[in-house]
PDB file of N, CA and C in Angstrom:
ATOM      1  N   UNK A   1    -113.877-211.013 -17.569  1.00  0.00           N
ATOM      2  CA  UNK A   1    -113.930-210.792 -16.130  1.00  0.00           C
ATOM      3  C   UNK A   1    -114.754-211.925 -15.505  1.00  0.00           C
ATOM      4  N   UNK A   2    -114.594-212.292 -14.531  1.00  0.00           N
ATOM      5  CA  UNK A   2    -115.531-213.639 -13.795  1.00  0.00           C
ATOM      6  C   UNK A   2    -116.439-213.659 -13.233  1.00  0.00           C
ATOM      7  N   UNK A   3    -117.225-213.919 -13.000  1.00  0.00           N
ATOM      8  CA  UNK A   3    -118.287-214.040 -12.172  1.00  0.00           C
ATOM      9  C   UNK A   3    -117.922-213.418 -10.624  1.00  0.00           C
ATOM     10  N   UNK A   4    -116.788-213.776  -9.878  1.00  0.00           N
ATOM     11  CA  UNK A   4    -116.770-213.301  -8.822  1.00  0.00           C
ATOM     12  C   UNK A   4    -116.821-211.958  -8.506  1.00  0.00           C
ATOM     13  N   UNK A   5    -116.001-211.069  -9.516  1.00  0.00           N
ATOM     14  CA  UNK A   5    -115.567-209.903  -9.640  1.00  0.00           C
ATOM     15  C   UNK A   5    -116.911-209.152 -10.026  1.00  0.00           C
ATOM     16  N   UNK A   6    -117.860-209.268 -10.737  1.00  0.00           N
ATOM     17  CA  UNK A   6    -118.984-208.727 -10.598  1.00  0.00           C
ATOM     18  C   UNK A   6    -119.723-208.662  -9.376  1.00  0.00           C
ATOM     19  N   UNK A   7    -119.863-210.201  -8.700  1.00  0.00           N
ATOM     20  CA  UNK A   7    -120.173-209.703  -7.393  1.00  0.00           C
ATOM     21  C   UNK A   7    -119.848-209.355  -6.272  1.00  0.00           C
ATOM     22  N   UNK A   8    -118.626-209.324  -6.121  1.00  0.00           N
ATOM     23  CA  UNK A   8    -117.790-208.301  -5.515  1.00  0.00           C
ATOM     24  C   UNK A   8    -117.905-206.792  -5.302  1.00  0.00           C
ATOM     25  N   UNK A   9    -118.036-206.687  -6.716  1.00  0.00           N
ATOM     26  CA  UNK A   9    -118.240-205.179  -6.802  1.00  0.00           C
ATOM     27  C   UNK A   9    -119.582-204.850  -6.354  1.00  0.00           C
ATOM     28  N   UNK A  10    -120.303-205.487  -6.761  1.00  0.00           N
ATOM     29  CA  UNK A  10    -121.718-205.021  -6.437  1.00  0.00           C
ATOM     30  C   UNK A  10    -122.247-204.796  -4.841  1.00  0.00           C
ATOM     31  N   UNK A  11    -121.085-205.590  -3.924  1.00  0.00           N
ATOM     32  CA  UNK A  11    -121.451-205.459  -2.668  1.00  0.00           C
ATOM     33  C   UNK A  11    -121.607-203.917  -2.295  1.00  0.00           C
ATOM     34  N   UNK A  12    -120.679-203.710  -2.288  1.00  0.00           N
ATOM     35  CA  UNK A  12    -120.354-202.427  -1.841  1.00  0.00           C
ATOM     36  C   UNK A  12    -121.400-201.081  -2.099  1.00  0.00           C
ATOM     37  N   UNK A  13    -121.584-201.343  -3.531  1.00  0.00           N
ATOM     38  CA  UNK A  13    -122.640-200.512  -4.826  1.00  0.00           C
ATOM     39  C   UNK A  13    -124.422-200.289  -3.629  1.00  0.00           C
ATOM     40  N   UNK A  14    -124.356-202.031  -3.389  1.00  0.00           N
ATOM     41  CA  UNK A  14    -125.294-202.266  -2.562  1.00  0.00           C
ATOM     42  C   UNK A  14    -125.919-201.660  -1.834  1.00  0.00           C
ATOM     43  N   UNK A  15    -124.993-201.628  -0.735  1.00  0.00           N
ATOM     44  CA  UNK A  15    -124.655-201.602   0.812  1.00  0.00           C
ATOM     45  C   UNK A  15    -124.769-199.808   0.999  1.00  0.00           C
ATOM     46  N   UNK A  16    -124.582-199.281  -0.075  1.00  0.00           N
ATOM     47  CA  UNK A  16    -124.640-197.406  -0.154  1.00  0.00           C
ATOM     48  C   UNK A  16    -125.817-197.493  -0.504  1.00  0.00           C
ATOM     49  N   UNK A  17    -126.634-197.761  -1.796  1.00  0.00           N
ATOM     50  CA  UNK A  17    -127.212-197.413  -2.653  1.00  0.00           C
ATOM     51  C   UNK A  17    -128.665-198.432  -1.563  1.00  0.00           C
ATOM     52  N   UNK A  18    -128.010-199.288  -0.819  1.00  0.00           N
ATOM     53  CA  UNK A  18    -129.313-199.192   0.036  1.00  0.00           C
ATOM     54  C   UNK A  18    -130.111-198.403   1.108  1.00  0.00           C
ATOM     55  N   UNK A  19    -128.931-197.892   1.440  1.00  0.00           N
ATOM     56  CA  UNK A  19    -128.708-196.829   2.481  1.00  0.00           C
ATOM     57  C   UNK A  19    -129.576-195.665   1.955  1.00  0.00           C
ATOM     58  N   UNK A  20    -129.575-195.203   0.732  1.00  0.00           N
ATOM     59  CA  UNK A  20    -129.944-193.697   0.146  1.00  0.00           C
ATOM     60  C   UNK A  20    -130.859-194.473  -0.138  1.00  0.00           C
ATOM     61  N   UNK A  21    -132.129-195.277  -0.765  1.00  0.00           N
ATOM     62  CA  UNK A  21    -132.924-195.955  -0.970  1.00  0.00           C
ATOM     63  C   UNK A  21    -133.684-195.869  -0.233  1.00  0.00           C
ATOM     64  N   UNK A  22    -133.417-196.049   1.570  1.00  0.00           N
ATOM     65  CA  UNK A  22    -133.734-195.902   3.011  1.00  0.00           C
ATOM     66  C   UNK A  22    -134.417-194.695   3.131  1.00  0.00           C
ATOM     67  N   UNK A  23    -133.294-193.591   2.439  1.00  0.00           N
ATOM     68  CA  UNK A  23    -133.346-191.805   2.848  1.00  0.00           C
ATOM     69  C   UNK A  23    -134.511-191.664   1.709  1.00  0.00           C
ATOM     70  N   UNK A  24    -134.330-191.568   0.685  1.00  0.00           N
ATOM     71  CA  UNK A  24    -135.187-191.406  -0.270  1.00  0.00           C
ATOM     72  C   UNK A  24    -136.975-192.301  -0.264  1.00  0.00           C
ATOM     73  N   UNK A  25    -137.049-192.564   0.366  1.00  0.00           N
ATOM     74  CA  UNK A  25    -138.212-194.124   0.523  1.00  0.00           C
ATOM     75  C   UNK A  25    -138.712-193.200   1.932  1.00  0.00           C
ATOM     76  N   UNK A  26    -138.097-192.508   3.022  1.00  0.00           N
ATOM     77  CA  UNK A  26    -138.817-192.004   3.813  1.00  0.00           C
ATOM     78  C   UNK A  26    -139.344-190.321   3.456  1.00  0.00           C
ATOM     79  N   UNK A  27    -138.689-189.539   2.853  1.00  0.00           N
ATOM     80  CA  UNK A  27    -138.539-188.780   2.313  1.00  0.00           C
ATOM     81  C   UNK A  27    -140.091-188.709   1.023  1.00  0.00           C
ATOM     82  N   UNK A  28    -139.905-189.482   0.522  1.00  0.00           N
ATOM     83  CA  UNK A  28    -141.232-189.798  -0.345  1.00  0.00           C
ATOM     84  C   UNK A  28    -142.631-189.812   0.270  1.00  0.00           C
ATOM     85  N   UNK A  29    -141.942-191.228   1.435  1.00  0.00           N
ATOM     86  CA  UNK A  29    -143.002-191.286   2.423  1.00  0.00           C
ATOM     87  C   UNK A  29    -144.089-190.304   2.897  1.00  0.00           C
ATOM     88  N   UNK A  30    -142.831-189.358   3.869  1.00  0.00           N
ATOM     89  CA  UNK A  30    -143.483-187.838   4.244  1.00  0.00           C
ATOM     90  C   UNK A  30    -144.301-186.995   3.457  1.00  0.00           C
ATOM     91  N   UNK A  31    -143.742-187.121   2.482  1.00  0.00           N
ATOM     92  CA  UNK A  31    -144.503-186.256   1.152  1.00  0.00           C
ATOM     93  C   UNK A  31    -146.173-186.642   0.860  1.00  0.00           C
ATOM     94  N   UNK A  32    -146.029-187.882   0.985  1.00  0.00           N
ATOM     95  CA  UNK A  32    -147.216-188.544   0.418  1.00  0.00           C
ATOM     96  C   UNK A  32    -148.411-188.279   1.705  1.00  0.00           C
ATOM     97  N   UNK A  33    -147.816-188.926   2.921  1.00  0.00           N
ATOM     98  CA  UNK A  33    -148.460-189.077   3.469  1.00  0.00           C
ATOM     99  C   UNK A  33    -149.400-187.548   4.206  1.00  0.00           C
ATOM    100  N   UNK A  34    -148.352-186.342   3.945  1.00  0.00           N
ATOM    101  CA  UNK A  34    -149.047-185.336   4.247  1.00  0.00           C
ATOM    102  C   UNK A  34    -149.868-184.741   3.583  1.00  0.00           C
ATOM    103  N   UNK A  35    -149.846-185.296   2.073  1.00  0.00           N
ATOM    104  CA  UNK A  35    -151.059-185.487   0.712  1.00  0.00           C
ATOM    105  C   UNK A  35    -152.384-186.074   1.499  1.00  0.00           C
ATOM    106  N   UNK A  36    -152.097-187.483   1.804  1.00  0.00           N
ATOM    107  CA  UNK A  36    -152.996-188.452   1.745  1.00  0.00           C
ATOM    108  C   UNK A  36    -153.435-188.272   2.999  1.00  0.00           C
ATOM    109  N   UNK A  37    -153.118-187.609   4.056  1.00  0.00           N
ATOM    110  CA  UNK A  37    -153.989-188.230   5.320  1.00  0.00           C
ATOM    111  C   UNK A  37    -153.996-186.433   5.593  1.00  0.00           C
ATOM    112  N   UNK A  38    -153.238-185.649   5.146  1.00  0.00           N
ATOM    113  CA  UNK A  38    -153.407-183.777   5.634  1.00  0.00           C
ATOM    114  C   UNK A  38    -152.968-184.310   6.784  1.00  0.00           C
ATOM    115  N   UNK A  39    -152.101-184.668   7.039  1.00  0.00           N
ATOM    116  CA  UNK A  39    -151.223-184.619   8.993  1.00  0.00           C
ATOM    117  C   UNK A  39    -149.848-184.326   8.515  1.00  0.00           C
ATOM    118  N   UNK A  40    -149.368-183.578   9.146  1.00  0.00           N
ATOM    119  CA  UNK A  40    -147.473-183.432   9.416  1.00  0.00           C
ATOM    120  C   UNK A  40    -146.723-184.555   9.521  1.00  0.00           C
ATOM    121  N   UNK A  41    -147.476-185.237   9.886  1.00  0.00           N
ATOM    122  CA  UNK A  41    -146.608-186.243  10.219  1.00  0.00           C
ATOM    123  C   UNK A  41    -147.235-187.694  10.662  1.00  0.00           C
ATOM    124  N   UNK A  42    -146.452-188.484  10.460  1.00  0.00           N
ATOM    125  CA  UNK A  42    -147.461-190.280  10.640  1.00  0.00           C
ATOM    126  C   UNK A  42    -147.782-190.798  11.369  1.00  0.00           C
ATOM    127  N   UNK A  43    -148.512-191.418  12.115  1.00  0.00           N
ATOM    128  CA  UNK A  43    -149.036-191.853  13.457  1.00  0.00           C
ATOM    129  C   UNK A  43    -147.361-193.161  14.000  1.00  0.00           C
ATOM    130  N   UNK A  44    -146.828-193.269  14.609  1.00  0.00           N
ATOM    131  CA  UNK A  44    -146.385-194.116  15.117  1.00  0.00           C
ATOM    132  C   UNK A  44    -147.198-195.234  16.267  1.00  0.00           C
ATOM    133  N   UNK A  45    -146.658-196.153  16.050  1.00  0.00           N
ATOM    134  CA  UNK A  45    -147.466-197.860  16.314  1.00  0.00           C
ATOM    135  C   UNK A  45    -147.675-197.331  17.733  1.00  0.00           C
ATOM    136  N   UNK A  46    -147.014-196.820  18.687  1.00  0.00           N
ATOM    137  CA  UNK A  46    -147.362-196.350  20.052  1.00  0.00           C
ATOM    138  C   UNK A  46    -147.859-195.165  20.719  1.00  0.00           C
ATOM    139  N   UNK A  47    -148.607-194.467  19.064  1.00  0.00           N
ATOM    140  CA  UNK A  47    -149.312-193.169  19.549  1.00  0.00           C
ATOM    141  C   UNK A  47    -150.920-194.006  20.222  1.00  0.00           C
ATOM    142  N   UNK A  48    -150.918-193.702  21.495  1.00  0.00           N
ATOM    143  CA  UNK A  48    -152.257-194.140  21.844  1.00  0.00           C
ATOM    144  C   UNK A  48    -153.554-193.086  21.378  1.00  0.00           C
ATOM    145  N   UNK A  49    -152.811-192.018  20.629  1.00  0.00           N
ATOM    146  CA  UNK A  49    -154.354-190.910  20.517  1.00  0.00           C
ATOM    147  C   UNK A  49    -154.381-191.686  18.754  1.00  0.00           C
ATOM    148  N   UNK A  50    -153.719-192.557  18.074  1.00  0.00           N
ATOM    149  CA  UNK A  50    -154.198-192.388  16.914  1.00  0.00           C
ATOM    150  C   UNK A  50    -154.977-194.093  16.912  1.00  0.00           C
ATOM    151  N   UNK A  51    -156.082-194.077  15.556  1.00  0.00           N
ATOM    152  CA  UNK A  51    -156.684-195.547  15.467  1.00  0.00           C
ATOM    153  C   UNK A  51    -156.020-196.373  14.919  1.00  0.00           C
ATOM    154  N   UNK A  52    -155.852-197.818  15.292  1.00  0.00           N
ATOM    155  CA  UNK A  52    -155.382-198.667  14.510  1.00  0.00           C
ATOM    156  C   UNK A  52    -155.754-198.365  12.911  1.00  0.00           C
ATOM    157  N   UNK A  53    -156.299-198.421  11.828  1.00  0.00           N
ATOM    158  CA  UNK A  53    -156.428-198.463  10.895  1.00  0.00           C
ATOM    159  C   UNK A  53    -156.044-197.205  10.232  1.00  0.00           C
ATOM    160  N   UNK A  54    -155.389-196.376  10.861  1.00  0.00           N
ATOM    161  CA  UNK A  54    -154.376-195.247  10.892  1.00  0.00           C
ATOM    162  C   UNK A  54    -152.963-195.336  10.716  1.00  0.00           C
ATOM    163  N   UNK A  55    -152.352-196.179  11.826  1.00  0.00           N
ATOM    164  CA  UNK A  55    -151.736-196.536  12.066  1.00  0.00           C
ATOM    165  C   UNK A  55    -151.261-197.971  10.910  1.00  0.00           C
ATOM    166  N   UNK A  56    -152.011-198.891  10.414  1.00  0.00           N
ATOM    167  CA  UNK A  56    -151.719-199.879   9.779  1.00  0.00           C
ATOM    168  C   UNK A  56    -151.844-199.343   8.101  1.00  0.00           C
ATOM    169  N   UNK A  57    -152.592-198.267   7.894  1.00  0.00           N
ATOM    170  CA  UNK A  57    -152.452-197.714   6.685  1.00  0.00           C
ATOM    171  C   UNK A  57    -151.278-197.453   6.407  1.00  0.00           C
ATOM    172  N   UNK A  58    -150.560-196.346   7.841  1.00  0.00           N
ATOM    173  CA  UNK A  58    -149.024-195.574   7.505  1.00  0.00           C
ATOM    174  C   UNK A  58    -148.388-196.566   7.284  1.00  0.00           C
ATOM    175  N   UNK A  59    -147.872-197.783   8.485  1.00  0.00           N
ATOM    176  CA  UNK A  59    -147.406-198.911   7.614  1.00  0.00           C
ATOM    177  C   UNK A  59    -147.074-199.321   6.570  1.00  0.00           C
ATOM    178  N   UNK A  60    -148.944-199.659   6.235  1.00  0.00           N
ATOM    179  CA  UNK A  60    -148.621-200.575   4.585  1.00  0.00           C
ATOM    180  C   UNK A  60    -148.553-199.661   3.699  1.00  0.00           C
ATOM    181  N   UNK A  61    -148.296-198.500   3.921  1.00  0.00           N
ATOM    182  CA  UNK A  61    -147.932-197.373   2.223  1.00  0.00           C
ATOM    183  C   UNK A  61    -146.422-197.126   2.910  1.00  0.00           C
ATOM    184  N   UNK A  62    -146.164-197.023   4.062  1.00  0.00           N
ATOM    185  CA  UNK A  62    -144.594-196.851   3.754  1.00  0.00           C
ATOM    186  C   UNK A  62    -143.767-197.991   3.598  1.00  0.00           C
ATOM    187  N   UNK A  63    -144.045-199.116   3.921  1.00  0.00           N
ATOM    188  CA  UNK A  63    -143.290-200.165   3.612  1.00  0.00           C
ATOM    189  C   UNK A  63    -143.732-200.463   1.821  1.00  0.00           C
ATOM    190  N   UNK A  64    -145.020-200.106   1.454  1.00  0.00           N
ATOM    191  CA  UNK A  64    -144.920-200.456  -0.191  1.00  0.00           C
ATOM    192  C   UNK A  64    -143.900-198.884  -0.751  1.00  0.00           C
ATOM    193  N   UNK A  65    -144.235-197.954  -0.679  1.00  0.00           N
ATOM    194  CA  UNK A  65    -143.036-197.132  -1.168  1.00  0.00           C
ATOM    195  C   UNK A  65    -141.648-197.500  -0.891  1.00  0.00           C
ATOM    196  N   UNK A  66    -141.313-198.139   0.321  1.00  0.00           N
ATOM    197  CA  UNK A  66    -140.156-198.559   0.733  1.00  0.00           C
ATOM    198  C   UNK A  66    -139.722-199.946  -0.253  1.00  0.00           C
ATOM    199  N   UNK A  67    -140.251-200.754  -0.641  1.00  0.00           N
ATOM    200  CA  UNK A  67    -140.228-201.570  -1.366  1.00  0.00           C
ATOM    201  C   UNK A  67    -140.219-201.220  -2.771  1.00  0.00           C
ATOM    202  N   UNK A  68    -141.066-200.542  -3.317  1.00  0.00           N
ATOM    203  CA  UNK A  68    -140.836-199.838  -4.724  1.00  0.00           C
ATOM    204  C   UNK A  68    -139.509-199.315  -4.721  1.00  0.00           C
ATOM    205  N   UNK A  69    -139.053-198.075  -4.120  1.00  0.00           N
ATOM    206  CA  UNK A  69    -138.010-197.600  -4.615  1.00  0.00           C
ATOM    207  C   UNK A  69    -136.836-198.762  -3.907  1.00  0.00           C
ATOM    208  N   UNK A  70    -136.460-199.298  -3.067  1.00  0.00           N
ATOM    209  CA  UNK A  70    -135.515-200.617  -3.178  1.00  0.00           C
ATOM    210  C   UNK A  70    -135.211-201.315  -4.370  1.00  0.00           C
ATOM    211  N   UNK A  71    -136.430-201.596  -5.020  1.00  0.00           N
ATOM    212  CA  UNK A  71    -136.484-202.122  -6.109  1.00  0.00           C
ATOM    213  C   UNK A  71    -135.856-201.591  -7.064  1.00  0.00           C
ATOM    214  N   UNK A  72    -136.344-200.096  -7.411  1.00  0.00           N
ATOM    215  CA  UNK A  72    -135.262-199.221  -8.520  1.00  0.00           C
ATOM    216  C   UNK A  72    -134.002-199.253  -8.237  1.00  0.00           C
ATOM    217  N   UNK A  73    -133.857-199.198  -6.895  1.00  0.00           N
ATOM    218  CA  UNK A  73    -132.367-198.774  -6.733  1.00  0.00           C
ATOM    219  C   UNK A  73    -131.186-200.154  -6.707  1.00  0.00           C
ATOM    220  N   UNK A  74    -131.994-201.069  -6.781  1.00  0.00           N
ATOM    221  CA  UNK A  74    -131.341-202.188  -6.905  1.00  0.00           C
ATOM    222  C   UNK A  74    -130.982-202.747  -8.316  1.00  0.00           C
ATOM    223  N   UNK A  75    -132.333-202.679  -8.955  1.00  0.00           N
ATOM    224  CA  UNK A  75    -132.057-202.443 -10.179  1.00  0.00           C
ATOM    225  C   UNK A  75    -130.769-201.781 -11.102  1.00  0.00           C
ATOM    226  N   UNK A  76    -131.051-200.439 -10.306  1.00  0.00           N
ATOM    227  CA  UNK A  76    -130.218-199.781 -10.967  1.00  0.00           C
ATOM    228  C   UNK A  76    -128.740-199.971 -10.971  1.00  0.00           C
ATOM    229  N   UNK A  77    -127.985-200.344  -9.096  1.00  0.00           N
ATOM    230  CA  UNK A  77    -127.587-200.497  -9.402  1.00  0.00           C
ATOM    231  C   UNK A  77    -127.146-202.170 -10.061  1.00  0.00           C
ATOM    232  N   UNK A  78    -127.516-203.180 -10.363  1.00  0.00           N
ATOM    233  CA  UNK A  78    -127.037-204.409 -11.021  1.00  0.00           C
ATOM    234  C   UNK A  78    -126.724-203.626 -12.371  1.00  0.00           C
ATOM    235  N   UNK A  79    -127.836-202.773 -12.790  1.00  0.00           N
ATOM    236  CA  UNK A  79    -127.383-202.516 -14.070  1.00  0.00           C
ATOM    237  C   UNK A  79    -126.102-201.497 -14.310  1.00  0.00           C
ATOM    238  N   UNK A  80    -125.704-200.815 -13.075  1.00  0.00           N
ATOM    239  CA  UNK A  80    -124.644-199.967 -13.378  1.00  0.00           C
ATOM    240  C   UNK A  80    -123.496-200.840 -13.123  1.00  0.00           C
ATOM    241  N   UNK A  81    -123.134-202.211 -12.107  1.00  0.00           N
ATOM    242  CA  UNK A  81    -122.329-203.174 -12.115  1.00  0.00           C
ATOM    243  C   UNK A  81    -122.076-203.831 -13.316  1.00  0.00           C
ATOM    244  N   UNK A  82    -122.802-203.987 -13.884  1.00  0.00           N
ATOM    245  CA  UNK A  82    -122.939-204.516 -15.041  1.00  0.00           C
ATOM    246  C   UNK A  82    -122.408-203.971 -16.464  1.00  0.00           C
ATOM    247  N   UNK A  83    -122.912-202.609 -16.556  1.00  0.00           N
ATOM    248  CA  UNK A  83    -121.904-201.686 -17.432  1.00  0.00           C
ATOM    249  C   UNK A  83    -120.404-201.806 -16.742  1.00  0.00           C
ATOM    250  N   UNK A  84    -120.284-201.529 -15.946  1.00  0.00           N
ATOM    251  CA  UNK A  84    -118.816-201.446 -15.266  1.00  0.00           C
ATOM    252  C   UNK A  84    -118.060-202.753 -15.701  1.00  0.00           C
ATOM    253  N   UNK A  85    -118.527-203.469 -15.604  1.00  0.00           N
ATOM    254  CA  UNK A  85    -117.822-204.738 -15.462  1.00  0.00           C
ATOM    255  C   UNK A  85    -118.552-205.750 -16.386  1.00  0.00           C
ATOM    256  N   UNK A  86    -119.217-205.427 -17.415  1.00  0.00           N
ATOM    257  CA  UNK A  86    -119.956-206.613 -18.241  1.00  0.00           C
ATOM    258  C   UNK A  86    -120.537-207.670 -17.601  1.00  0.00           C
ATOM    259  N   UNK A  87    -120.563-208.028 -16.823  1.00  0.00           N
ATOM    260  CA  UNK A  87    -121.103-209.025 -15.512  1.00  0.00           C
ATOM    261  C   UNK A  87    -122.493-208.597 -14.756  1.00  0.00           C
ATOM    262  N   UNK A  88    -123.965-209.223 -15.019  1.00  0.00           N
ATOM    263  CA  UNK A  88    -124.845-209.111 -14.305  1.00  0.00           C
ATOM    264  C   UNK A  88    -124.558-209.546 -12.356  1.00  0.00           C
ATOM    265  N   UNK A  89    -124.325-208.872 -11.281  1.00  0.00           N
ATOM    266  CA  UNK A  89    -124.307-209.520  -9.891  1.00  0.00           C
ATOM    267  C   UNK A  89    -125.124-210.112  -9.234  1.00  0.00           C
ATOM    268  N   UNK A  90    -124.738-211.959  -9.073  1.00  0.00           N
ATOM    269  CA  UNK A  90    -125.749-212.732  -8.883  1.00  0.00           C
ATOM    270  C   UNK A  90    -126.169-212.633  -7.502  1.00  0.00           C
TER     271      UNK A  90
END
């Protein structure tokens, strides 16, 4: 099989599996953050009742969870393109 055809396929694999990555990565998010800070819910950048360093915490832990699981799921799928089609997608 060729090189193209692996990455071909993988677009698509992508383009979903980034999507649920998205769902799952906020989903985590929520979880954590009602652990870590005891609030319902996360300060958004234009709540004027919450502090900056509130606010830049929720940030940088949801964009690093958001980045971790991207990572798996990308992973995962190259490696399920890859079974499919013997072809790593460059």
């Amino acid at each position: 099989m060729n090189r193209g055809i692996g990455k071909a396929a993988y677009k698509p694999v992508g383009v979903v599996m980034g999507i649920a990555a998205g769902a799952v990565a906020g989903a985590i998010f929520r979880q954590v953050w009602k652990v870590a800070a005891g609030d319902g819910e996360a300060p958004s950048a234009t709540d004027e009742n919450r502090r900056w360093a509130e606010i830049l915490a929720a940030a940088a832990l949801h964009g690093a969870i958001f980045a971790v699981v991207r990572a798996a799921v990308d992973r995962g799928g190259a490696l399920g393109v890859r079974r499919l089609t013997g072809r790593w997608p460059d």
